[in-house]
PDB file of N, CA and C in Angstrom:
ATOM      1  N   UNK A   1     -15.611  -8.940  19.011  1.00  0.00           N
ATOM      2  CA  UNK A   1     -14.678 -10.030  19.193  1.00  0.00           C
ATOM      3  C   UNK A   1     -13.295  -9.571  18.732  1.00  0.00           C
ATOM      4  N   UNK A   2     -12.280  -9.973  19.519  1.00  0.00           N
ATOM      5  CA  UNK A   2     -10.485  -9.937  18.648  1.00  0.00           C
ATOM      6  C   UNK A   2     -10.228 -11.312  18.505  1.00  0.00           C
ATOM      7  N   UNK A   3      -9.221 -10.665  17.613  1.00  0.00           N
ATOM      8  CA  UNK A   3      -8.944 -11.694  16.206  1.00  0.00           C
ATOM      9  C   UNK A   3      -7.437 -11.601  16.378  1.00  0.00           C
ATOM     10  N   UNK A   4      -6.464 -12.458  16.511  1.00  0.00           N
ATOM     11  CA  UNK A   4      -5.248 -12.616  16.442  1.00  0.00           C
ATOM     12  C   UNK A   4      -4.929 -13.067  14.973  1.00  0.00           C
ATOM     13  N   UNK A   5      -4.460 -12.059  13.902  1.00  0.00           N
ATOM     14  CA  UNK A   5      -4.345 -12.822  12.557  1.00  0.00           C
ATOM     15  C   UNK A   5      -2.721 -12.695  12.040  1.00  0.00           C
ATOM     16  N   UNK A   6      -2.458 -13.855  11.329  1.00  0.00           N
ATOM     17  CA  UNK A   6      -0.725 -13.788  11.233  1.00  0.00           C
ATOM     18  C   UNK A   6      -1.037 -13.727   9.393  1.00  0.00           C
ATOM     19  N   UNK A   7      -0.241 -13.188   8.952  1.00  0.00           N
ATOM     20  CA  UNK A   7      -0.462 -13.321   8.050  1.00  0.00           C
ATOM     21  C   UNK A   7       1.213 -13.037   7.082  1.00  0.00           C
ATOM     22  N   UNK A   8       1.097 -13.775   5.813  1.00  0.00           N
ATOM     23  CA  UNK A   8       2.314 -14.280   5.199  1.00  0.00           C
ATOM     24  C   UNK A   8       2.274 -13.734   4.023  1.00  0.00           C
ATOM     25  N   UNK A   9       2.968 -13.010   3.280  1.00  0.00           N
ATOM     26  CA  UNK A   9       2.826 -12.263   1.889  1.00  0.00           C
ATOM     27  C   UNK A   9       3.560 -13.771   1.035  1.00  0.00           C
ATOM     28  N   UNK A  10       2.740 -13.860   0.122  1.00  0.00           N
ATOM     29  CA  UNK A  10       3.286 -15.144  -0.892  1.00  0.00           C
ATOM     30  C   UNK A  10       3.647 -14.848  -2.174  1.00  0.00           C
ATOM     31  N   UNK A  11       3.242 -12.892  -2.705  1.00  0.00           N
ATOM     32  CA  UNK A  11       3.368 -12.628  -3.733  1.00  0.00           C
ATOM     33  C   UNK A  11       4.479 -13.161  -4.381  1.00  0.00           C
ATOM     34  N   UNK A  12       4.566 -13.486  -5.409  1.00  0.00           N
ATOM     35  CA  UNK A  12       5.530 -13.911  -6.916  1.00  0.00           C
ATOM     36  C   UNK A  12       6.425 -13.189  -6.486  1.00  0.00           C
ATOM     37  N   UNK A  13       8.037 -13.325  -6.679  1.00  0.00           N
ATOM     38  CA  UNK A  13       9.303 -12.696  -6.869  1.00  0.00           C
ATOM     39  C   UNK A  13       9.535 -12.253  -8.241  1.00  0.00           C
ATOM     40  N   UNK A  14       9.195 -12.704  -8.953  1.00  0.00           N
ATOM     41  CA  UNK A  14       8.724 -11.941 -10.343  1.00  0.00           C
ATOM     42  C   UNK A  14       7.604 -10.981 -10.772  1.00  0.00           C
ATOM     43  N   UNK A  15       7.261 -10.548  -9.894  1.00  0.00           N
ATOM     44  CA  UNK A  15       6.096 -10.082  -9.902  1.00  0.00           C
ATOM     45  C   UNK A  15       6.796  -8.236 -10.246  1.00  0.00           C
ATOM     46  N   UNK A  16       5.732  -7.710 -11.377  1.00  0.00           N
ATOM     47  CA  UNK A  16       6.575  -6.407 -11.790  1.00  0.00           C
ATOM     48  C   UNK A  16       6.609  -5.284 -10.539  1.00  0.00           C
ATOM     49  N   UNK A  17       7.627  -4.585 -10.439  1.00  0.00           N
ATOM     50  CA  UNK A  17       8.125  -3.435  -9.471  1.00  0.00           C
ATOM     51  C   UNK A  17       6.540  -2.427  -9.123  1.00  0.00           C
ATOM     52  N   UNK A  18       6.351  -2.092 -10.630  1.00  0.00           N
ATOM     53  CA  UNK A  18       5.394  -1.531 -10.473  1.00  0.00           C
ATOM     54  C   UNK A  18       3.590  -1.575 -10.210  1.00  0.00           C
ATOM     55  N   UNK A  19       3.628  -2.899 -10.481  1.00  0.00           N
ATOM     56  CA  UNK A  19       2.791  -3.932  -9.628  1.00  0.00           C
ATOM     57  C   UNK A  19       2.968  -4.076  -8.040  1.00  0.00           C
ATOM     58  N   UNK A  20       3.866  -4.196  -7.821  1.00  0.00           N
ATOM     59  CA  UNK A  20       4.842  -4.485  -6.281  1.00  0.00           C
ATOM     60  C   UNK A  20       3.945  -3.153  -5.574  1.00  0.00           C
ATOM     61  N   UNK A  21       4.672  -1.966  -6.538  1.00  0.00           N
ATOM     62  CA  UNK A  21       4.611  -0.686  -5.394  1.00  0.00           C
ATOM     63  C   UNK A  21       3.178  -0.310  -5.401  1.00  0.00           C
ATOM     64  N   UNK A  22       2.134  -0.586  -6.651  1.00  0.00           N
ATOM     65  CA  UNK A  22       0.657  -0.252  -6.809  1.00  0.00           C
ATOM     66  C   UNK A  22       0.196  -1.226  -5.412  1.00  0.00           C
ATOM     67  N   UNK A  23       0.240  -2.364  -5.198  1.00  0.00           N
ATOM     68  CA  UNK A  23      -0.420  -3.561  -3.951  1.00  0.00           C
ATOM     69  C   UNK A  23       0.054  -2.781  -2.879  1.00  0.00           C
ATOM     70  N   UNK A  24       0.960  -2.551  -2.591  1.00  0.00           N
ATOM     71  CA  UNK A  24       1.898  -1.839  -1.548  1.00  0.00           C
ATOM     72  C   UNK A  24       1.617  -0.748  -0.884  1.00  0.00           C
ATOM     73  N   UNK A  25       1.228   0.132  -1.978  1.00  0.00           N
ATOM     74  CA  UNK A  25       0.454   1.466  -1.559  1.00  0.00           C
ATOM     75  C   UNK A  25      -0.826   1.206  -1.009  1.00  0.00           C
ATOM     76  N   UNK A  26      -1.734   0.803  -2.098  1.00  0.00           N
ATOM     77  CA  UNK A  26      -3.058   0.265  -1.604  1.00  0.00           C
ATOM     78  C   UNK A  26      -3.327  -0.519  -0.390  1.00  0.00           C
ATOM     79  N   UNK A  27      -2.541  -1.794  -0.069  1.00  0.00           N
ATOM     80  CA  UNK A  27      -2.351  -1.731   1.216  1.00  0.00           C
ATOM     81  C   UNK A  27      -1.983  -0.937   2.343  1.00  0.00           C
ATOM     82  N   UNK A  28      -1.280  -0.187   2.203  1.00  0.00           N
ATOM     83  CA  UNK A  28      -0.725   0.693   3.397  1.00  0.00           C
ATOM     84  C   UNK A  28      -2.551   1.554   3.534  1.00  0.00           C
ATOM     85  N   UNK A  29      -3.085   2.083   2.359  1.00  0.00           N
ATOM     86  CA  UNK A  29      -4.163   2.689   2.340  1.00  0.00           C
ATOM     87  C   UNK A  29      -5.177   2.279   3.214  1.00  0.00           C
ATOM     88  N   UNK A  30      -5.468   0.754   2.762  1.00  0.00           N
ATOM     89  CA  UNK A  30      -6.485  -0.352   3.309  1.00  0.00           C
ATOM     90  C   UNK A  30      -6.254  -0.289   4.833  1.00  0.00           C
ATOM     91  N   UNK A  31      -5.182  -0.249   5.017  1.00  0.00           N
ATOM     92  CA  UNK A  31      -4.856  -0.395   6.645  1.00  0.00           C
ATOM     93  C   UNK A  31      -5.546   0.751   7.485  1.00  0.00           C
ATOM     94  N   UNK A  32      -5.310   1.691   6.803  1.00  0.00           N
ATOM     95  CA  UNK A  32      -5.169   3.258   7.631  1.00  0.00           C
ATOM     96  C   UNK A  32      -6.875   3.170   7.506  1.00  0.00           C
ATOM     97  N   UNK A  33      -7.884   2.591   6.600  1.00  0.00           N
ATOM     98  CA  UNK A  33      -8.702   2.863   7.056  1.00  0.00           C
ATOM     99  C   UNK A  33      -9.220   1.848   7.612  1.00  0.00           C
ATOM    100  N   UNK A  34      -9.170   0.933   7.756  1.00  0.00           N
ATOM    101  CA  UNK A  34      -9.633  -0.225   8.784  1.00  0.00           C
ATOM    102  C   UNK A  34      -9.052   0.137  10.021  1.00  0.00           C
ATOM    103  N   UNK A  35      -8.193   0.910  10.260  1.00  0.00           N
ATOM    104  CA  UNK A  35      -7.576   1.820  11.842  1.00  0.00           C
ATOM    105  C   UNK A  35      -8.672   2.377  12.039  1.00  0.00           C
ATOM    106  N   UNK A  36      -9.100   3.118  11.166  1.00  0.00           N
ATOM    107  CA  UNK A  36      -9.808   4.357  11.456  1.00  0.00           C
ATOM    108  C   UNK A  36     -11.106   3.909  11.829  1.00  0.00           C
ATOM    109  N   UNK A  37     -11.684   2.453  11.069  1.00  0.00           N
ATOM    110  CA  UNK A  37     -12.829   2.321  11.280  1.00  0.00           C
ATOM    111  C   UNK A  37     -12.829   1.455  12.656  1.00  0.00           C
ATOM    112  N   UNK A  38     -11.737   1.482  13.789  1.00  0.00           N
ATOM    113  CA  UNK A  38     -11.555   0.454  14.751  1.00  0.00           C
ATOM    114  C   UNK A  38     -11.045  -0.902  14.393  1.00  0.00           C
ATOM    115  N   UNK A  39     -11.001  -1.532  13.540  1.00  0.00           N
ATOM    116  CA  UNK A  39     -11.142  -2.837  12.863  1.00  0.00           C
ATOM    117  C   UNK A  39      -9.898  -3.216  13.581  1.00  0.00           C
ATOM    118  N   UNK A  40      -8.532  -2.534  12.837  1.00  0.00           N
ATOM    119  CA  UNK A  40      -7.304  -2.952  12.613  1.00  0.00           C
ATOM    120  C   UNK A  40      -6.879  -2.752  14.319  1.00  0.00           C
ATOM    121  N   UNK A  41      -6.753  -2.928  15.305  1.00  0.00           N
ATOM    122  CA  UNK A  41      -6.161  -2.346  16.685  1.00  0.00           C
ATOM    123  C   UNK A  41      -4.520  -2.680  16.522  1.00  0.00           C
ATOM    124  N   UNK A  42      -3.821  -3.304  16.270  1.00  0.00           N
ATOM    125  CA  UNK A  42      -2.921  -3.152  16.127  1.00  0.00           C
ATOM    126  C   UNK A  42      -1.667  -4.263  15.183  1.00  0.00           C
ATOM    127  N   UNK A  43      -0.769  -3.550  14.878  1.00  0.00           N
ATOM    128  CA  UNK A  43       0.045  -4.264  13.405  1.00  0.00           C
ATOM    129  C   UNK A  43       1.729  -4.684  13.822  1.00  0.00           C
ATOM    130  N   UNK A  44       1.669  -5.649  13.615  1.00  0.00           N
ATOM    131  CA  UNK A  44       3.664  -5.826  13.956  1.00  0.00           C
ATOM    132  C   UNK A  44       3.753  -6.618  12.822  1.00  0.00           C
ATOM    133  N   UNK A  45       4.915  -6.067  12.642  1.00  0.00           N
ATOM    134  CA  UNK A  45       6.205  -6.929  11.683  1.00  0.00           C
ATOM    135  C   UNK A  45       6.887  -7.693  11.817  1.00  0.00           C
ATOM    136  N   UNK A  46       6.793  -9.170  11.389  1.00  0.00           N
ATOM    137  CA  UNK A  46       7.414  -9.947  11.793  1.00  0.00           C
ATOM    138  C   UNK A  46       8.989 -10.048  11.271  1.00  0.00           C
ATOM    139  N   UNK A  47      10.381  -9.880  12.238  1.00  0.00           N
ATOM    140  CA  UNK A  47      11.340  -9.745  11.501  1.00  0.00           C
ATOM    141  C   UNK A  47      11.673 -11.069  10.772  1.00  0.00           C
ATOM    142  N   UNK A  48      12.342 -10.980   9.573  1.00  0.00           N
ATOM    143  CA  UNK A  48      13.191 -11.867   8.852  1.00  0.00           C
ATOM    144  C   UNK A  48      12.323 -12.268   7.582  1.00  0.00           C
ATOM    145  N   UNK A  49      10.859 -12.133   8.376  1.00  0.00           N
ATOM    146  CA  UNK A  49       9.916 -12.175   7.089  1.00  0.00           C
ATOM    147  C   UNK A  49       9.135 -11.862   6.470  1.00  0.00           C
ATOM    148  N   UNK A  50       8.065 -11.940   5.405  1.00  0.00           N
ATOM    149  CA  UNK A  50       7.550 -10.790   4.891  1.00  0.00           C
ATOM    150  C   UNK A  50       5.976 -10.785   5.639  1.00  0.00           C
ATOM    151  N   UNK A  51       5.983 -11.151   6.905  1.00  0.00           N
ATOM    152  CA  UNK A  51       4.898 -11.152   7.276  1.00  0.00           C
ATOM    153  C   UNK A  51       4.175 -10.448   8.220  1.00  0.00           C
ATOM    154  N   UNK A  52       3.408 -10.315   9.440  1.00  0.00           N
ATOM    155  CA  UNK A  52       2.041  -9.551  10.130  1.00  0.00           C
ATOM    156  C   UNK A  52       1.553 -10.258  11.021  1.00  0.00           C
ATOM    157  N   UNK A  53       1.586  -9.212  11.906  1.00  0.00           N
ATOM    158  CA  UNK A  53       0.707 -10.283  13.017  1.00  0.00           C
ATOM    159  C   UNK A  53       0.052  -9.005  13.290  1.00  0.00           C
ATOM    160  N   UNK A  54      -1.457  -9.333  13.757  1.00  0.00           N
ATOM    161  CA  UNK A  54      -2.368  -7.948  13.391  1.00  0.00           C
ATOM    162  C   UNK A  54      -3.231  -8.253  14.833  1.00  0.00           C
ATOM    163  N   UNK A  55      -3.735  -7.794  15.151  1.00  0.00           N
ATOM    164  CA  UNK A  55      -4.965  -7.226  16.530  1.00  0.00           C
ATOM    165  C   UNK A  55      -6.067  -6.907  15.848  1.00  0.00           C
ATOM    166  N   UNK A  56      -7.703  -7.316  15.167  1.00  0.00           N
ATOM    167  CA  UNK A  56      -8.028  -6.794  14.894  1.00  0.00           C
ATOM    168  C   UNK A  56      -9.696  -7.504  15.856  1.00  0.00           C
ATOM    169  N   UNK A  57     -10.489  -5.995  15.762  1.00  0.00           N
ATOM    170  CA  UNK A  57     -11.101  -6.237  16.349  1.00  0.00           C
ATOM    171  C   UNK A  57     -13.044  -5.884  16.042  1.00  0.00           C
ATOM    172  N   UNK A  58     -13.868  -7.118  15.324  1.00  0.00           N
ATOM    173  CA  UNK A  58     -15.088  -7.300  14.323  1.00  0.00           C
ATOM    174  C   UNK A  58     -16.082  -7.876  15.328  1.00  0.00           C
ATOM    175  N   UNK A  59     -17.359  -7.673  14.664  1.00  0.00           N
ATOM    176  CA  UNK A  59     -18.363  -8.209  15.163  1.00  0.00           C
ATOM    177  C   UNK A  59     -18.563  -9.703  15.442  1.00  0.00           C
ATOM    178  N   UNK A  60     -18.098  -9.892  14.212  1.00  0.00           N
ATOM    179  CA  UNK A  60     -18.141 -11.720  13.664  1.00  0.00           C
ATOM    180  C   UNK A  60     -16.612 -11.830  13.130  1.00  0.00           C
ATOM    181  N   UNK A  61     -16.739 -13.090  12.929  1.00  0.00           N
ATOM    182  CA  UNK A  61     -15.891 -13.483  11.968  1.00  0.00           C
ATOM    183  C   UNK A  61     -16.291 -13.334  10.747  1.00  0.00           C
ATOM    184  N   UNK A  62     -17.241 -13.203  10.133  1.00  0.00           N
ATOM    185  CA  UNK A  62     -17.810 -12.787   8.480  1.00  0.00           C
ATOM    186  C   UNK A  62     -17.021 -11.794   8.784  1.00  0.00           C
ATOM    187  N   UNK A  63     -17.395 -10.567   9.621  1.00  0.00           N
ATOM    188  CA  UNK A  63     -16.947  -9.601   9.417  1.00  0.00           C
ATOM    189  C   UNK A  63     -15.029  -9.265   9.448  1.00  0.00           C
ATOM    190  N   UNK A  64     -15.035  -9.860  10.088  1.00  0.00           N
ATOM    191  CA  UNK A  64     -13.037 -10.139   9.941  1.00  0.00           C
ATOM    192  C   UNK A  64     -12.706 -10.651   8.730  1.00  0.00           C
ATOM    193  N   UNK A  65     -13.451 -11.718   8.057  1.00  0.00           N
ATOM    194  CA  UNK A  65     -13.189 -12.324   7.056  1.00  0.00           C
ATOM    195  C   UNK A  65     -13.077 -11.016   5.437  1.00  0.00           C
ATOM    196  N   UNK A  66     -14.602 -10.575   6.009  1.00  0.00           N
ATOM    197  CA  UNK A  66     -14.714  -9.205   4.757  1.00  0.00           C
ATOM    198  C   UNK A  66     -13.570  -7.922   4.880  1.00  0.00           C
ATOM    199  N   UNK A  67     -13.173  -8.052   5.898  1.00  0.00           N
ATOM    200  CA  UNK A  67     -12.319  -6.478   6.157  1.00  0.00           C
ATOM    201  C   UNK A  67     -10.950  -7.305   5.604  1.00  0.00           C
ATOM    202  N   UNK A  68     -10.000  -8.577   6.033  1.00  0.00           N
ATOM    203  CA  UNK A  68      -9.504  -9.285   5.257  1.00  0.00           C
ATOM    204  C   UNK A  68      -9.318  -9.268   4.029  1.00  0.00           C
ATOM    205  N   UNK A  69     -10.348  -9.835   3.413  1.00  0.00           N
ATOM    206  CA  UNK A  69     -10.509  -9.915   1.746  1.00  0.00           C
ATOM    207  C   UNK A  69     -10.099  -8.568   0.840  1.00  0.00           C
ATOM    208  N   UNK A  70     -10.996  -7.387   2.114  1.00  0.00           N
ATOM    209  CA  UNK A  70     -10.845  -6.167   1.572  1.00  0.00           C
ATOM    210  C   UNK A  70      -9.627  -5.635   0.932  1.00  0.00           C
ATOM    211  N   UNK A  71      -8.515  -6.533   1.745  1.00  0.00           N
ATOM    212  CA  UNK A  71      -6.735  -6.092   1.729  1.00  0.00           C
ATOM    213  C   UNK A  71      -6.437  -6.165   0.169  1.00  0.00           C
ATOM    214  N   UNK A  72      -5.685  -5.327  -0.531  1.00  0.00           N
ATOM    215  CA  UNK A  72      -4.941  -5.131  -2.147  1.00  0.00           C
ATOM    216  C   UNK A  72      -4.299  -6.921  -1.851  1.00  0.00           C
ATOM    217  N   UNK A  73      -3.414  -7.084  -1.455  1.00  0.00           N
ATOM    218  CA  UNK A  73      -2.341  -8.211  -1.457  1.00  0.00           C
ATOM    219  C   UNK A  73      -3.421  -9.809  -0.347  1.00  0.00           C
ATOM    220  N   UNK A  74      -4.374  -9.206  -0.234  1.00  0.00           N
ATOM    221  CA  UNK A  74      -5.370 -10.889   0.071  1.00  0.00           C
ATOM    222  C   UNK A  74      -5.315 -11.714  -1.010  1.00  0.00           C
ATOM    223  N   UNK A  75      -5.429 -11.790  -2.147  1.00  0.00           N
ATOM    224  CA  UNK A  75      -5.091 -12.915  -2.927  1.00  0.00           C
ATOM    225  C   UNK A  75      -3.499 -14.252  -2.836  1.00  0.00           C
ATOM    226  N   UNK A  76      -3.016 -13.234  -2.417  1.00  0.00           N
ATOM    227  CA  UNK A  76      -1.274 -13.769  -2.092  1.00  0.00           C
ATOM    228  C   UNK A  76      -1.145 -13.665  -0.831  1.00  0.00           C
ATOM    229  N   UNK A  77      -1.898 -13.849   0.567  1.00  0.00           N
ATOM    230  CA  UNK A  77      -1.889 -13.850   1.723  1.00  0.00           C
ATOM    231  C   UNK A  77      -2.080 -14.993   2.412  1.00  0.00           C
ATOM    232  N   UNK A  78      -1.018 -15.987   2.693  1.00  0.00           N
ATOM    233  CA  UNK A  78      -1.526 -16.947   3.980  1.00  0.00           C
ATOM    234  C   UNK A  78      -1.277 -16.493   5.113  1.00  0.00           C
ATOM    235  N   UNK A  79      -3.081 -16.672   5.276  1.00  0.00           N
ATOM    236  CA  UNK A  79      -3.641 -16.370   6.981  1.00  0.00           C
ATOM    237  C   UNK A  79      -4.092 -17.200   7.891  1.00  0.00           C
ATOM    238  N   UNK A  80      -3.845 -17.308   9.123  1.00  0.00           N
ATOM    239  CA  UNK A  80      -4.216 -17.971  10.229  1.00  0.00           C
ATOM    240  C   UNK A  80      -5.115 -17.018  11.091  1.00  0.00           C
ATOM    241  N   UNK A  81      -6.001 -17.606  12.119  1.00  0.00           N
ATOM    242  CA  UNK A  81      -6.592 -16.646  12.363  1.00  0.00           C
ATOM    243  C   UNK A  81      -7.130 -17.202  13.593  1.00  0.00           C
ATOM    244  N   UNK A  82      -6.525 -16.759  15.133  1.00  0.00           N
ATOM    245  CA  UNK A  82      -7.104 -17.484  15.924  1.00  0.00           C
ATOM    246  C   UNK A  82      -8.063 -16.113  16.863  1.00  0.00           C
ATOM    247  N   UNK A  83      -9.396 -16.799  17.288  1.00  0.00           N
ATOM    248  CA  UNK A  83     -10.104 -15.760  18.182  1.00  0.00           C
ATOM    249  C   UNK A  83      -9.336 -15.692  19.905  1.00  0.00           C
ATOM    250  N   UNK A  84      -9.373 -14.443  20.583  1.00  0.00           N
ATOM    251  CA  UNK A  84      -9.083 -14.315  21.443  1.00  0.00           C
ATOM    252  C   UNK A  84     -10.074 -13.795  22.516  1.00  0.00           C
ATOM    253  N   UNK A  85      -9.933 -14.264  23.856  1.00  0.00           N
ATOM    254  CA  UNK A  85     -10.555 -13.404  25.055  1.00  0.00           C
ATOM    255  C   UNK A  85     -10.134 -13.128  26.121  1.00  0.00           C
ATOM    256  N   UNK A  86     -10.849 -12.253  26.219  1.00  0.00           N
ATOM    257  CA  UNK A  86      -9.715 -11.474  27.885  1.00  0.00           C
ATOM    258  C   UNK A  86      -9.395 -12.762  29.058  1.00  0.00           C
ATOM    259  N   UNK A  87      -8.542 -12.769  29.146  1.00  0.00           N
ATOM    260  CA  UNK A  87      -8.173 -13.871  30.652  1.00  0.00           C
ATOM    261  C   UNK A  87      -8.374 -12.895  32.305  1.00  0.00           C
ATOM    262  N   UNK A  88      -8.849 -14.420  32.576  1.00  0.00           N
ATOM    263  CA  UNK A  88      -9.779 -13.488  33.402  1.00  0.00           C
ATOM    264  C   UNK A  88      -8.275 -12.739  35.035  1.00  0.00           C
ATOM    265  N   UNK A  89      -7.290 -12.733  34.845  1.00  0.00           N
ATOM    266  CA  UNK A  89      -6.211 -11.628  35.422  1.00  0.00           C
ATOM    267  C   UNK A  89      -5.900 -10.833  34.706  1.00  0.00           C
ATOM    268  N   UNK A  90      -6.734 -10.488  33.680  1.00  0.00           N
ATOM    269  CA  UNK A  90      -6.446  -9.396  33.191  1.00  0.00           C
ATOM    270  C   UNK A  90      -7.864  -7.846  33.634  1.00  0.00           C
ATOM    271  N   UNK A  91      -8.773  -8.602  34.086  1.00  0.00           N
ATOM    272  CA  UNK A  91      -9.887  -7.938  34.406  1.00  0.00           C
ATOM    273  C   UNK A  91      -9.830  -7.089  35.862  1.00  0.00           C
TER     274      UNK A  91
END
Protein backbone atom coordinates (compact mmCIF):
# COMPACT_ATOMS: atom_id res chain seq x y z
CA UNK A 1 0.00 0.00 0.00
CA UNK A 2 1.22 4.03 -0.36
CA UNK A 3 0.87 6.26 2.16
CA UNK A 4 0.77 10.02 1.50
CA UNK A 5 2.21 11.36 4.98
CA UNK A 6 2.62 15.22 5.79
CA UNK A 7 4.27 15.69 8.53
CA UNK A 8 5.06 18.91 10.92
CA UNK A 9 8.21 19.20 13.22
CA UNK A 10 6.73 20.74 16.64
CA UNK A 11 10.06 20.43 18.43
CA UNK A 12 10.55 23.19 21.36
CA UNK A 13 12.47 26.45 20.16
CA UNK A 14 14.29 26.06 23.24
CA UNK A 15 15.22 22.99 22.76
CA UNK A 16 19.34 22.62 23.21
CA UNK A 17 21.53 23.02 19.79
CA UNK A 18 23.00 19.99 20.65
CA UNK A 19 19.95 18.09 21.16
CA UNK A 20 18.68 19.84 17.84
CA UNK A 21 21.73 18.46 15.83
CA UNK A 22 21.76 14.72 17.79
CA UNK A 23 17.49 14.31 16.44
CA UNK A 24 18.68 15.78 13.19
CA UNK A 25 21.35 13.48 12.42
CA UNK A 26 19.50 10.47 13.55
CA UNK A 27 16.82 11.39 11.45
CA UNK A 28 18.58 12.03 8.32
CA UNK A 29 20.00 8.31 9.34
CA UNK A 30 16.38 6.84 9.90
CA UNK A 31 15.48 8.04 6.50
CA UNK A 32 18.35 6.62 4.47
CA UNK A 33 17.42 3.42 5.83
CA UNK A 34 13.79 3.21 5.42
CA UNK A 35 14.98 4.27 1.52
CA UNK A 36 16.92 1.47 1.50
CA UNK A 37 14.47 -0.82 2.93
CA UNK A 38 11.79 0.54 0.07
CA UNK A 39 9.60 2.05 2.80
CA UNK A 40 10.45 5.77 2.31
CA UNK A 41 9.76 6.26 -1.88
CA UNK A 42 9.95 9.63 -1.75
CA UNK A 43 10.60 13.07 0.53
CA UNK A 44 9.80 16.90 -0.19
CA UNK A 45 10.20 19.88 1.76
CA UNK A 46 7.70 21.86 2.40
CA UNK A 47 8.86 25.58 1.82
CA UNK A 48 8.33 28.22 4.59
CA UNK A 49 7.96 25.38 6.97
CA UNK A 50 9.49 22.97 9.02
CA UNK A 51 7.70 20.28 7.47
CA UNK A 52 7.47 16.80 4.88
CA UNK A 53 5.46 15.42 2.72
CA UNK A 54 6.74 11.79 2.23
CA UNK A 55 5.67 8.77 -0.39
CA UNK A 56 5.98 5.91 1.59
CA UNK A 57 5.26 2.66 0.68
CA UNK A 58 4.16 -0.63 3.69
CA UNK A 59 2.30 -3.59 3.87
CA UNK A 60 -0.27 -2.24 6.35
CA UNK A 61 -0.75 0.59 8.04
CA UNK A 62 0.73 -1.06 11.42
CA UNK A 63 3.46 -1.23 9.35
CA UNK A 64 3.65 2.60 8.26
CA UNK A 65 2.70 3.37 11.67
CA UNK A 66 6.02 1.30 13.08
CA UNK A 67 8.51 2.67 10.42
CA UNK A 68 6.93 6.24 11.60
CA UNK A 69 7.42 5.83 15.26
CA UNK A 70 10.79 4.49 14.26
CA UNK A 71 11.72 8.37 13.27
CA UNK A 72 14.40 10.24 16.19
CA UNK A 73 11.95 13.50 16.03
CA UNK A 74 8.29 11.19 16.09
CA UNK A 75 7.62 12.35 19.47
CA UNK A 76 7.39 16.14 18.21
CA UNK A 77 5.79 15.16 14.83
CA UNK A 78 2.24 16.12 13.68
CA UNK A 79 1.20 13.62 11.14
CA UNK A 80 -1.57 13.17 8.78
CA UNK A 81 -1.68 10.30 6.85
CA UNK A 82 -3.85 9.66 3.93
CA UNK A 83 -3.79 6.07 1.88
CA UNK A 84 -3.45 6.29 -1.80
CA UNK A 85 -4.28 4.24 -5.14
CA UNK A 86 -3.38 4.20 -8.56
CA UNK A 87 -6.22 6.04 -10.64
CA UNK A 88 -7.24 4.10 -12.99
CA UNK A 89 -5.50 6.77 -16.17
CA UNK A 90 -2.72 6.16 -14.79
CA UNK A 91 -2.61 2.34 -15.70
Amino acid sequence: MEFLVRAENRLPADTADDVRARLKTGERARADELRAAGVLKRLWRVPGRNATIGLYETTDATTLHDALASLPMFPWMDITVEAVATHPQER
